[in-house]
N, C-alpha and C. Protein backbone atom coordinates (compact mmCIF):
# COMPACT_ATOMS: atom_id res chain seq x y z
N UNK A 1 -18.93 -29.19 19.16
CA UNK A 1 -19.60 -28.90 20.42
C UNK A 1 -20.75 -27.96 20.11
N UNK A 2 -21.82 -28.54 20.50
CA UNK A 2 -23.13 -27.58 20.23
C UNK A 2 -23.74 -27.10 21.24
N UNK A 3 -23.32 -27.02 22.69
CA UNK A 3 -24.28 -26.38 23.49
C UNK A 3 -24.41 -25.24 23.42
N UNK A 4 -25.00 -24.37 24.29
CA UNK A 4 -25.68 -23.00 24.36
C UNK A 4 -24.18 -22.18 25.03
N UNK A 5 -23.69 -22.40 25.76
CA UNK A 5 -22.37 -21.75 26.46
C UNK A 5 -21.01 -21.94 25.60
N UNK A 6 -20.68 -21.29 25.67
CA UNK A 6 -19.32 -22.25 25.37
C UNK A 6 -18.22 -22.34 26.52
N UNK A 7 -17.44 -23.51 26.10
CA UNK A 7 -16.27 -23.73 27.02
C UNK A 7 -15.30 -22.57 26.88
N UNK A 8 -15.18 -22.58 27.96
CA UNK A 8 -13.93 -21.43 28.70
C UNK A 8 -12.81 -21.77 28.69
N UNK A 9 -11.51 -21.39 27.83
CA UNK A 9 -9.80 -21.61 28.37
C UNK A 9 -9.44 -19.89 28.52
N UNK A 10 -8.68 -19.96 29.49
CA UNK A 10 -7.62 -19.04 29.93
C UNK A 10 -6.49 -19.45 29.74
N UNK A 11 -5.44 -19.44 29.30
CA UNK A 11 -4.09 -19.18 29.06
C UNK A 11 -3.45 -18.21 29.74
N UNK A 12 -2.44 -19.17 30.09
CA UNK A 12 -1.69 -18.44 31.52
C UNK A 12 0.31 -18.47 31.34
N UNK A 13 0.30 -17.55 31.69
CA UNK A 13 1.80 -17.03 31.76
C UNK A 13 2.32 -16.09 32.79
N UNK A 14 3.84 -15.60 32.45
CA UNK A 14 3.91 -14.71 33.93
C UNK A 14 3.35 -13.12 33.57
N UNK A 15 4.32 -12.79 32.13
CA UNK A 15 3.50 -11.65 31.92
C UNK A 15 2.24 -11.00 30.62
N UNK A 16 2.16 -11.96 29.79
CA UNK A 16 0.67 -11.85 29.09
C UNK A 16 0.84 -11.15 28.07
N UNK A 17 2.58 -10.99 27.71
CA UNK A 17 2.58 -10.64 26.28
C UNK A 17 3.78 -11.67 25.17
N UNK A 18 3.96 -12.49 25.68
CA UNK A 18 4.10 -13.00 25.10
C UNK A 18 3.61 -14.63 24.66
N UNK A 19 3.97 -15.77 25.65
CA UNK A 19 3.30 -17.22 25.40
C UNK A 19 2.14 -16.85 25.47
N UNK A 20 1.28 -16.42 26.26
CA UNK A 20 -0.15 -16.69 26.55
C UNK A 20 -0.94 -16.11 25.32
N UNK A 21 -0.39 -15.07 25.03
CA UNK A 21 -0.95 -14.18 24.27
C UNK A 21 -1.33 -15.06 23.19
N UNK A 22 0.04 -15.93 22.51
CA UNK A 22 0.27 -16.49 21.29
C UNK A 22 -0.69 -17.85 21.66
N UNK A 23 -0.73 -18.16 22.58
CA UNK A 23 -1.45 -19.72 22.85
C UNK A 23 -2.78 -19.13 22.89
N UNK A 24 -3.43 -17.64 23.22
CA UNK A 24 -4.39 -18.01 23.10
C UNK A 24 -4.70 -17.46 21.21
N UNK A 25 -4.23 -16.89 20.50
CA UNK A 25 -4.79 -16.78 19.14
C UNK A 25 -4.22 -18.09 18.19
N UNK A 26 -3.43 -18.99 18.69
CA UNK A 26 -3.38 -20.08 18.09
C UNK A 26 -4.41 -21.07 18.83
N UNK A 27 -4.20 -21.29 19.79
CA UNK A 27 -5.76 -21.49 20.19
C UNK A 27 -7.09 -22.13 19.48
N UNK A 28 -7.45 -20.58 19.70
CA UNK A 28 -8.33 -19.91 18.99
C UNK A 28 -8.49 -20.38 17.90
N UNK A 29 -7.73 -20.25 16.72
CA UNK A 29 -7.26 -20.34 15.70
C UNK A 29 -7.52 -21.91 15.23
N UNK A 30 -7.49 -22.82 16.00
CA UNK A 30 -7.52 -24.64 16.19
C UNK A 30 -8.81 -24.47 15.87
N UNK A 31 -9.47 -24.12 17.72
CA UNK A 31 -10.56 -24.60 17.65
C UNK A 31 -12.01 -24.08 16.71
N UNK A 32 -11.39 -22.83 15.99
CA UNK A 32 -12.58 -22.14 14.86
C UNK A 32 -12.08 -23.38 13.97
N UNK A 33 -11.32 -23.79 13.55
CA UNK A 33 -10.88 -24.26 12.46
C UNK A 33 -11.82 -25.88 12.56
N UNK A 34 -11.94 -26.02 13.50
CA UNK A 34 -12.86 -27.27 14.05
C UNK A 34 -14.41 -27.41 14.39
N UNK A 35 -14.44 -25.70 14.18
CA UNK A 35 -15.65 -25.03 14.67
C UNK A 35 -16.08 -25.68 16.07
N UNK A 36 -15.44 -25.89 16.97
CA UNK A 36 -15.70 -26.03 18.56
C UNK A 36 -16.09 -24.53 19.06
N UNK A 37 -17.24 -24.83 20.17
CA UNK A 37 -17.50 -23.64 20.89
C UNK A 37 -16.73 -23.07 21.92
N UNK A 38 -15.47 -23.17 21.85
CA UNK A 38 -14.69 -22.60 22.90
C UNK A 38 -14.20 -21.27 22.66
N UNK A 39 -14.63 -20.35 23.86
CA UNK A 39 -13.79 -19.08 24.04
C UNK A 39 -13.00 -19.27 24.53
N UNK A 40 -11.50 -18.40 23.68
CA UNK A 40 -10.18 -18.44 24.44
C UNK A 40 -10.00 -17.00 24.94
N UNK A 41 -9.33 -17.12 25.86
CA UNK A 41 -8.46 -15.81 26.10
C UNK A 41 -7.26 -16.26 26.99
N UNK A 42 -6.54 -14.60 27.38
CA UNK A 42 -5.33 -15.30 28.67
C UNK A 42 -4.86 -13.87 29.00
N UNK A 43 -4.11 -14.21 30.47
CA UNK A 43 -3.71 -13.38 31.10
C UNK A 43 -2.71 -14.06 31.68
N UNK A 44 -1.73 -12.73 32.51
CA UNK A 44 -0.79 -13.09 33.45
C UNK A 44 -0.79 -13.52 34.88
N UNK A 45 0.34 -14.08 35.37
CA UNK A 45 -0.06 -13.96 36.72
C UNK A 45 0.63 -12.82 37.62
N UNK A 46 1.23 -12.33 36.69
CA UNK A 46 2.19 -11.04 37.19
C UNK A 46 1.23 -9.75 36.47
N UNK A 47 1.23 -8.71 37.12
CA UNK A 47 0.40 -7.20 36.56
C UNK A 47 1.86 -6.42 36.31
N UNK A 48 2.72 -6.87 34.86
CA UNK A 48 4.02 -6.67 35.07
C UNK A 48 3.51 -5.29 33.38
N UNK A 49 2.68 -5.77 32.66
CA UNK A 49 2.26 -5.05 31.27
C UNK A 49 0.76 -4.72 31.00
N UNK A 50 0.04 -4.05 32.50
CA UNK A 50 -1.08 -3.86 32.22
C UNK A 50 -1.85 -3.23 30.91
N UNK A 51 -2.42 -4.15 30.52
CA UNK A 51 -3.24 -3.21 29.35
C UNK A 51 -2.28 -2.95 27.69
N UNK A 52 -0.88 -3.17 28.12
CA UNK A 52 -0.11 -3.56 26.97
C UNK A 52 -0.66 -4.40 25.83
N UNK A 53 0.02 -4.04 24.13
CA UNK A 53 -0.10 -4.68 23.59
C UNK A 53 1.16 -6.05 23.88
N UNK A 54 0.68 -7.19 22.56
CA UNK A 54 1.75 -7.83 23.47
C UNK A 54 3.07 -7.48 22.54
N UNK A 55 4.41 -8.11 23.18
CA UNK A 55 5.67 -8.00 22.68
C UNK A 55 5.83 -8.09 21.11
N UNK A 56 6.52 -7.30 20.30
CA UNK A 56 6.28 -6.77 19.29
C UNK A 56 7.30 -8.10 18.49
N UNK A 57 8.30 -8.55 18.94
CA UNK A 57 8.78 -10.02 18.03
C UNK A 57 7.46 -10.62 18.15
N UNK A 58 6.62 -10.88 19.28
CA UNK A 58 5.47 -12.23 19.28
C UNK A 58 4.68 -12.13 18.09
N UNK A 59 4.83 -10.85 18.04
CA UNK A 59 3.35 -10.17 16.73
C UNK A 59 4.05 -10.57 15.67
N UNK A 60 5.20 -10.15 15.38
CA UNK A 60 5.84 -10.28 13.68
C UNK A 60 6.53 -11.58 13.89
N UNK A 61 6.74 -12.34 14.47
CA UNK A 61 7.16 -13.93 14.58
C UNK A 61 5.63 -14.50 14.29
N UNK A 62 4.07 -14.14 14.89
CA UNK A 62 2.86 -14.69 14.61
C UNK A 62 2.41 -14.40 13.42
N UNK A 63 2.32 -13.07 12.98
CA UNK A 63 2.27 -12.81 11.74
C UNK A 63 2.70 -13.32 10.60
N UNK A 64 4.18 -13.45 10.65
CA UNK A 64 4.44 -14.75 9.84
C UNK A 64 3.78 -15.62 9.39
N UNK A 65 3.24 -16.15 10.46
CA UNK A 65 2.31 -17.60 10.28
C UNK A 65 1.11 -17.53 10.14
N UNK A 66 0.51 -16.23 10.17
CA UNK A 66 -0.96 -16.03 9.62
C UNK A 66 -1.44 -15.62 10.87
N UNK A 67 -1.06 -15.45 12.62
CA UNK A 67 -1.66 -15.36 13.58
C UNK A 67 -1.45 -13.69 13.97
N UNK A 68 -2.67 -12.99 14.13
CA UNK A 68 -2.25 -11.56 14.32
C UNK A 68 -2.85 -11.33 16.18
N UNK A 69 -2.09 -10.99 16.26
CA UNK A 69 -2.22 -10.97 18.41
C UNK A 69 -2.16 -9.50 18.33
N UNK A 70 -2.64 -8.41 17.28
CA UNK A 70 -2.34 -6.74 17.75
C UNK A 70 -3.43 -6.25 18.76
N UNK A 71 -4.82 -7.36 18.41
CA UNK A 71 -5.88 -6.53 19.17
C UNK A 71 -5.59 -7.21 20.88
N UNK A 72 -4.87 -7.81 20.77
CA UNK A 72 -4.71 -8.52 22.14
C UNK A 72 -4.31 -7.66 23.39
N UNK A 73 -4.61 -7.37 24.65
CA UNK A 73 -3.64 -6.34 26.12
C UNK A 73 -4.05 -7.46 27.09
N UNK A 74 -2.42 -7.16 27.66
CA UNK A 74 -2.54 -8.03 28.65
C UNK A 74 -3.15 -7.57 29.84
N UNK A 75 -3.36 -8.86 30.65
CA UNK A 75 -3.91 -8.49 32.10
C UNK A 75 -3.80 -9.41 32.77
N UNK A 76 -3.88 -9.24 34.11
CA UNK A 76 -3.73 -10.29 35.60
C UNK A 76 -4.64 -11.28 35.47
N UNK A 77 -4.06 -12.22 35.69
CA UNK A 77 -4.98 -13.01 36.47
C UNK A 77 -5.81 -12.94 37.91
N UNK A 78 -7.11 -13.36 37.46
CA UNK A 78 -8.13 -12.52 38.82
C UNK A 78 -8.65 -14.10 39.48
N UNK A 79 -9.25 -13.47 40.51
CA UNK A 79 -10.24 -14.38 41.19
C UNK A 79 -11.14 -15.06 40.16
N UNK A 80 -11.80 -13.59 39.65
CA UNK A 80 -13.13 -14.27 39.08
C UNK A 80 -12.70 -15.10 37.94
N UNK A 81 -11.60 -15.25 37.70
CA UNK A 81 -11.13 -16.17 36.67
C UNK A 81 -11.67 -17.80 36.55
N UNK A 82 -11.40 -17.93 38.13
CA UNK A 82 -11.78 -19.54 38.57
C UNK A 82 -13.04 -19.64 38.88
N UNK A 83 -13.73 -18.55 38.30
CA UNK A 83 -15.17 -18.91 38.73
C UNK A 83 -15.83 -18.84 36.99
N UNK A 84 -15.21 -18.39 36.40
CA UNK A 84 -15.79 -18.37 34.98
C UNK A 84 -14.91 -19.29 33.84
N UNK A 85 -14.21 -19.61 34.13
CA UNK A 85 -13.54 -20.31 32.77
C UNK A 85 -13.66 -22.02 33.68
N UNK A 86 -13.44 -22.67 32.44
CA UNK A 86 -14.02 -23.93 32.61
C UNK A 86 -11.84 -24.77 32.83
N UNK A 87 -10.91 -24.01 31.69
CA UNK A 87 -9.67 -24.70 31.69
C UNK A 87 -8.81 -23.90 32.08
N UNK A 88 -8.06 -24.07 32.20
CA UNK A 88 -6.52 -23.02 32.88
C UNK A 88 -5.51 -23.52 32.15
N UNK A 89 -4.72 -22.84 31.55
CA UNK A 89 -3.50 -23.68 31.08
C UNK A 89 -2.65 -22.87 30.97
N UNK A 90 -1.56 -23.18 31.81
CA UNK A 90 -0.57 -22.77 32.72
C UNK A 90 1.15 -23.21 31.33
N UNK A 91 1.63 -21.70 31.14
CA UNK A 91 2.23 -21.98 30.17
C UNK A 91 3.85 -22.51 30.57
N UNK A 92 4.14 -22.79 31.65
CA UNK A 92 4.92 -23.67 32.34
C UNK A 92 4.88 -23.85 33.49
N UNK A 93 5.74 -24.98 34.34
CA UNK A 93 5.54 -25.40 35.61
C UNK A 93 5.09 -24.67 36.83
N UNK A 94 6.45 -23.02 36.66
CA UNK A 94 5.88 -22.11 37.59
C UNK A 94 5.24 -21.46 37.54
N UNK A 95 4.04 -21.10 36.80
CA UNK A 95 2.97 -20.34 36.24
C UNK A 95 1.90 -21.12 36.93
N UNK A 96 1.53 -23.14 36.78
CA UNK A 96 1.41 -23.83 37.08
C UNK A 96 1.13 -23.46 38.67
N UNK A 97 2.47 -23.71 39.27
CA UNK A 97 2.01 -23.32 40.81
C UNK A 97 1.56 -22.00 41.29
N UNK A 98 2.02 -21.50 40.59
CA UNK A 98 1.34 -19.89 41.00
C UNK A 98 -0.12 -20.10 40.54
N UNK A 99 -0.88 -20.60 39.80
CA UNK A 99 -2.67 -20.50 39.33
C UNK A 99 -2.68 -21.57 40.46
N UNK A 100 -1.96 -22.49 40.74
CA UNK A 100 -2.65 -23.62 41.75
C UNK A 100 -2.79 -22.82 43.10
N UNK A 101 -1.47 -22.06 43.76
CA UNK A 101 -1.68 -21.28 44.79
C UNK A 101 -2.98 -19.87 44.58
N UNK A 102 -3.17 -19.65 43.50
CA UNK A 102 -4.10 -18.51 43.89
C UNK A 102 -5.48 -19.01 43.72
N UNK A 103 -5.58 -20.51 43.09
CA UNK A 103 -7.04 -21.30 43.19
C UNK A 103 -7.23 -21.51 44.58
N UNK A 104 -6.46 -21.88 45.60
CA UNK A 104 -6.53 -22.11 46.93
C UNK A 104 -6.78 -21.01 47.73
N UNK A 105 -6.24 -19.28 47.38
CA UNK A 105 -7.24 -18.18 47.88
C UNK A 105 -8.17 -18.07 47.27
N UNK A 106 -8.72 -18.18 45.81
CA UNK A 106 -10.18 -17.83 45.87
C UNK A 106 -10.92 -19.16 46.34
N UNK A 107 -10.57 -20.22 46.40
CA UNK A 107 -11.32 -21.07 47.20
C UNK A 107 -11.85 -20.91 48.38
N UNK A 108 -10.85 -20.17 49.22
CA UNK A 108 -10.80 -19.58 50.69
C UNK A 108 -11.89 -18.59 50.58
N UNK A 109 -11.86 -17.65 49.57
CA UNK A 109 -12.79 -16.27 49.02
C UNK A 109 -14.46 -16.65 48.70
N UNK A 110 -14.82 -17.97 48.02
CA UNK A 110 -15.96 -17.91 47.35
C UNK A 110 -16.16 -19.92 48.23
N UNK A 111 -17.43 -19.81 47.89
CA UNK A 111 -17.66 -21.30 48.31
C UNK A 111 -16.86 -22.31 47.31
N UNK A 112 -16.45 -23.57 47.78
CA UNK A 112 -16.04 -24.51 46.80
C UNK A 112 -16.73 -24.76 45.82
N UNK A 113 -17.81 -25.28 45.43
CA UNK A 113 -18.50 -25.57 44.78
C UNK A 113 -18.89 -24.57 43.33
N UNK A 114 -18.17 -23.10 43.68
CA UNK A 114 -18.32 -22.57 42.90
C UNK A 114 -17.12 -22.05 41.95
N UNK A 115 -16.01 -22.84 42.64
CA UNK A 115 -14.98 -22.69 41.78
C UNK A 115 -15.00 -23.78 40.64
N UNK A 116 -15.21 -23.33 39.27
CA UNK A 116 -15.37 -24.54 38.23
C UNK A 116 -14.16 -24.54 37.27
N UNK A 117 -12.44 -24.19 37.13
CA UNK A 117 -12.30 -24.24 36.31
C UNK A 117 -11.02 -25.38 36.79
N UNK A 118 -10.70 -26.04 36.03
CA UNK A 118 -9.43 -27.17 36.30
C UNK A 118 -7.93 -26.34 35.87
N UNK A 119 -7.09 -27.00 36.33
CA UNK A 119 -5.76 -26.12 35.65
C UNK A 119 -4.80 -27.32 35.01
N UNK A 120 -3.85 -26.98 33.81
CA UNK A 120 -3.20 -27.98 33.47
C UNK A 120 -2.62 -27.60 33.17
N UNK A 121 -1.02 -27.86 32.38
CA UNK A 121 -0.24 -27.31 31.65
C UNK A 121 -0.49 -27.58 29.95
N UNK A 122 -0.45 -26.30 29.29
CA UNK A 122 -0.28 -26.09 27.68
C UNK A 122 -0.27 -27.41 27.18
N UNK A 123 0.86 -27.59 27.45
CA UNK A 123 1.86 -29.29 26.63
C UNK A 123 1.18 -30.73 27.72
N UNK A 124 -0.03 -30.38 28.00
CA UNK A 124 -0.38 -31.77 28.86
C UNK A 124 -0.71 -32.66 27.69
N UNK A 125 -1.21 -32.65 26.66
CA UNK A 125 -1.51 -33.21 25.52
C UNK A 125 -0.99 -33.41 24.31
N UNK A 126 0.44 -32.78 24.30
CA UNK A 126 1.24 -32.62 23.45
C UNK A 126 2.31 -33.63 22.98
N UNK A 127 2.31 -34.73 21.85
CA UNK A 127 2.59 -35.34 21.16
C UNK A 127 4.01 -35.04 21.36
N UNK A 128 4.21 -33.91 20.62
CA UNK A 128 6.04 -33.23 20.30
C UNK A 128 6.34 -32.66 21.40
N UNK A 129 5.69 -32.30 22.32
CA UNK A 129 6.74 -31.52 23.96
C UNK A 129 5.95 -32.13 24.60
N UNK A 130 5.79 -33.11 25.32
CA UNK A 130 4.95 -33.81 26.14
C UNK A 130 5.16 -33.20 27.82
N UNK A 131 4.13 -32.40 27.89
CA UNK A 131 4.59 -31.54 29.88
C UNK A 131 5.38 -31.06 29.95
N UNK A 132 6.08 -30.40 29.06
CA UNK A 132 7.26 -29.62 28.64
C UNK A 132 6.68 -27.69 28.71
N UNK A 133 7.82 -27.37 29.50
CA UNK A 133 7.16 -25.86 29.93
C UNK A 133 7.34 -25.03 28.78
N UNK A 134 6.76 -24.52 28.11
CA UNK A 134 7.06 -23.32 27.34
C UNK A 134 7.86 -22.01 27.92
N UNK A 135 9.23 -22.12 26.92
CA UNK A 135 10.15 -21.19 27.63
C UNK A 135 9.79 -20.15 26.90
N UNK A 136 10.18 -18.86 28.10
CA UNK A 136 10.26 -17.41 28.03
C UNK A 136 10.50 -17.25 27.00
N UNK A 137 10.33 -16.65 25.78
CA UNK A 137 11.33 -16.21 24.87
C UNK A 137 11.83 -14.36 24.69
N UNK A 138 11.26 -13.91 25.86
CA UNK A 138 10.90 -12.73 26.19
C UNK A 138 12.84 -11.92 26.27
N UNK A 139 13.44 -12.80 26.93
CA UNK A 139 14.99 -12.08 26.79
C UNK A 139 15.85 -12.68 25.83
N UNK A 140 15.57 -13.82 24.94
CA UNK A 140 16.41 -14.24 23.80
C UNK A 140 16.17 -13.78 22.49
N UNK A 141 16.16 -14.51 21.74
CA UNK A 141 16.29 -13.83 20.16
C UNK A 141 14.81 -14.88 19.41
N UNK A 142 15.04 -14.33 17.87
CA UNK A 142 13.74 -14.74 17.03
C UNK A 142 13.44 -16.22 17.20
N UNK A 143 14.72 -17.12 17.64
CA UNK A 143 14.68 -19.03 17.51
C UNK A 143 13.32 -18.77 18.82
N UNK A 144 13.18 -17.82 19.97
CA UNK A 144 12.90 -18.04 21.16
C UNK A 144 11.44 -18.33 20.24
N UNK A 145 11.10 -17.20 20.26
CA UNK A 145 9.88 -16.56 19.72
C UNK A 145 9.27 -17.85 18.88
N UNK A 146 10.04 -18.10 17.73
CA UNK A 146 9.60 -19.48 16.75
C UNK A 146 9.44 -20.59 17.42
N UNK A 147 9.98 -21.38 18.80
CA UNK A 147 9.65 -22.35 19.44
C UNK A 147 8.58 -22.23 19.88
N UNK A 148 7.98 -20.61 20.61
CA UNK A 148 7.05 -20.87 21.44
C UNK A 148 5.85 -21.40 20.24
N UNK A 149 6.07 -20.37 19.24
CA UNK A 149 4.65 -20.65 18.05
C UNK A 149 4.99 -22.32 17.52
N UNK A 150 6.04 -22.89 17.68
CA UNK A 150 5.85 -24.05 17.06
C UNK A 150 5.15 -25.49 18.57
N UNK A 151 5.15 -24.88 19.31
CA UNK A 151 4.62 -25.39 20.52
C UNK A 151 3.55 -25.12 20.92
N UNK A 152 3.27 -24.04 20.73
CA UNK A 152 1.59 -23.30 20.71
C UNK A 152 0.69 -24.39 18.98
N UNK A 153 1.29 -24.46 18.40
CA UNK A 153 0.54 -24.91 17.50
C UNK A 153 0.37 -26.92 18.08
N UNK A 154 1.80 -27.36 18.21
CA UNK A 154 1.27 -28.68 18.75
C UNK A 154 0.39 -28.70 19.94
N UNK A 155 0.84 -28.19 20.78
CA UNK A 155 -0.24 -28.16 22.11
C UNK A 155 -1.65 -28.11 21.84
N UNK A 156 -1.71 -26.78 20.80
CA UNK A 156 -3.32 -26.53 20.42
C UNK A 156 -3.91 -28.12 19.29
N UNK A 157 -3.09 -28.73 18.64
CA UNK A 157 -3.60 -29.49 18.12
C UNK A 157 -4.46 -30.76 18.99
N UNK A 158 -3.23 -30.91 20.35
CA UNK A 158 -3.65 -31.92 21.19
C UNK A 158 -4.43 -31.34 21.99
N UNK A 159 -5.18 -30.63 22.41
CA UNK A 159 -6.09 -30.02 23.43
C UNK A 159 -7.47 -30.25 22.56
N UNK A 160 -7.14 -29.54 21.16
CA UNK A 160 -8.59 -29.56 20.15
C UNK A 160 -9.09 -31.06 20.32
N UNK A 161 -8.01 -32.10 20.04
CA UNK A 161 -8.06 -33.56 19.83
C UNK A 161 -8.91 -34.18 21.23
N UNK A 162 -8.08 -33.24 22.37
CA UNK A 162 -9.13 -33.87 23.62
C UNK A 162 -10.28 -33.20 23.80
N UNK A 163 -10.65 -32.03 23.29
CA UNK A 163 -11.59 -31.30 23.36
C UNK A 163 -13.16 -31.91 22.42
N UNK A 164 -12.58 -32.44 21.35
CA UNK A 164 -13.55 -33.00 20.45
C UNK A 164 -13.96 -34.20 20.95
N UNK A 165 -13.01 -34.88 21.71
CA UNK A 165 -13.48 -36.42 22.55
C UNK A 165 -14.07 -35.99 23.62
N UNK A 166 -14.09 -34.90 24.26
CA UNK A 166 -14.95 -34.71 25.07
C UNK A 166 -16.17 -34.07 25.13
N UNK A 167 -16.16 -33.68 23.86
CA UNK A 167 -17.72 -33.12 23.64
C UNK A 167 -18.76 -34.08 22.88
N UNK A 168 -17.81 -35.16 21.95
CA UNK A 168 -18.83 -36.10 21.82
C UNK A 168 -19.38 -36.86 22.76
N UNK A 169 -18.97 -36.95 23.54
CA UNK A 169 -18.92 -37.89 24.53
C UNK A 169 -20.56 -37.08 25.53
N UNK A 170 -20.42 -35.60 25.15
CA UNK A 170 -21.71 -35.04 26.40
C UNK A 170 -23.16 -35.17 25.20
């Protein structure tokens, strides 16, 4: 992707230190590797760990794998979210309805036309968890933690995959 902007993802969860965090430096991590112009980031939809680093298994379960999330703090999901990011990806179903319900107040808030970003779930593209919610791993043990990164990595493979068909394509 060569334009002048780059594409926008937000990564979305309830509280922004753990899946989101990891989906967005694996992410990340895809699409440098592809050299696509997409900025990632992510936040919660809960203000449950403002400004927190994220959860300290996510870091040394990512680390492992080469992904370091220390410079990462979480934060809410805002209005101006849907007015600046181009994707939403909602790290399971109810995360999902919660960004769909708060797209419908800032819709109410700002003109339509100026809300530009779509919302989907993580695993909409995902080969190995196909629409499959990424579970919490926030109250279980290290297996939790290792699913989410092994799901963060397929997801990110299939998003890059639609991401590259859609930029040849502009």
């Amino acid at each position: 992707m060569s334009s002048k902007m780059p594409y926008k993802v937000l990564c979305v969860c309830l509280g922004n230190i753990c899946r989101s965090a990891t989906a967005e430096v694996v992410l990340r991590h895809y699409c440098d590797e592809k050299q696509l112009n997409i900025f990632v980031d992510s936040a919660g939809t809960s203000n449950y760990h403002p400004n927190k680093a994220p959860d300290e298994r996510s870091q040394k379960h990512a680390l492992k794998r080469g992904f370091d999330l220390s410079a990462l703090r979480a934060r809410q999901l805002t209005t101006q979210d849907f007015l600046e990011f181009d994707l939403i990806l909602a790290m399971d179903h109810q995360n999902f309805e919660d960004i769909q319900q708060r797209m419908q107040q800032a819709i109410s808030e700002y003109e339509l036309h100026r809300i530009k970003a779509k919302i989907a779930l993580m695993s909409e593209h995902d080969t190995q968890y196909p629409k499959q919610a990424l579970p919490d791993p926030y109250y279980g043990d290290g297996q939790g933690f290792e699913r989410v990164l092994d799901q963060c990595e397929s997801s990110s493979t299939g998003w890059v995959n639609v991401f590259q068909q859609q930029f040849k394509q502009k």
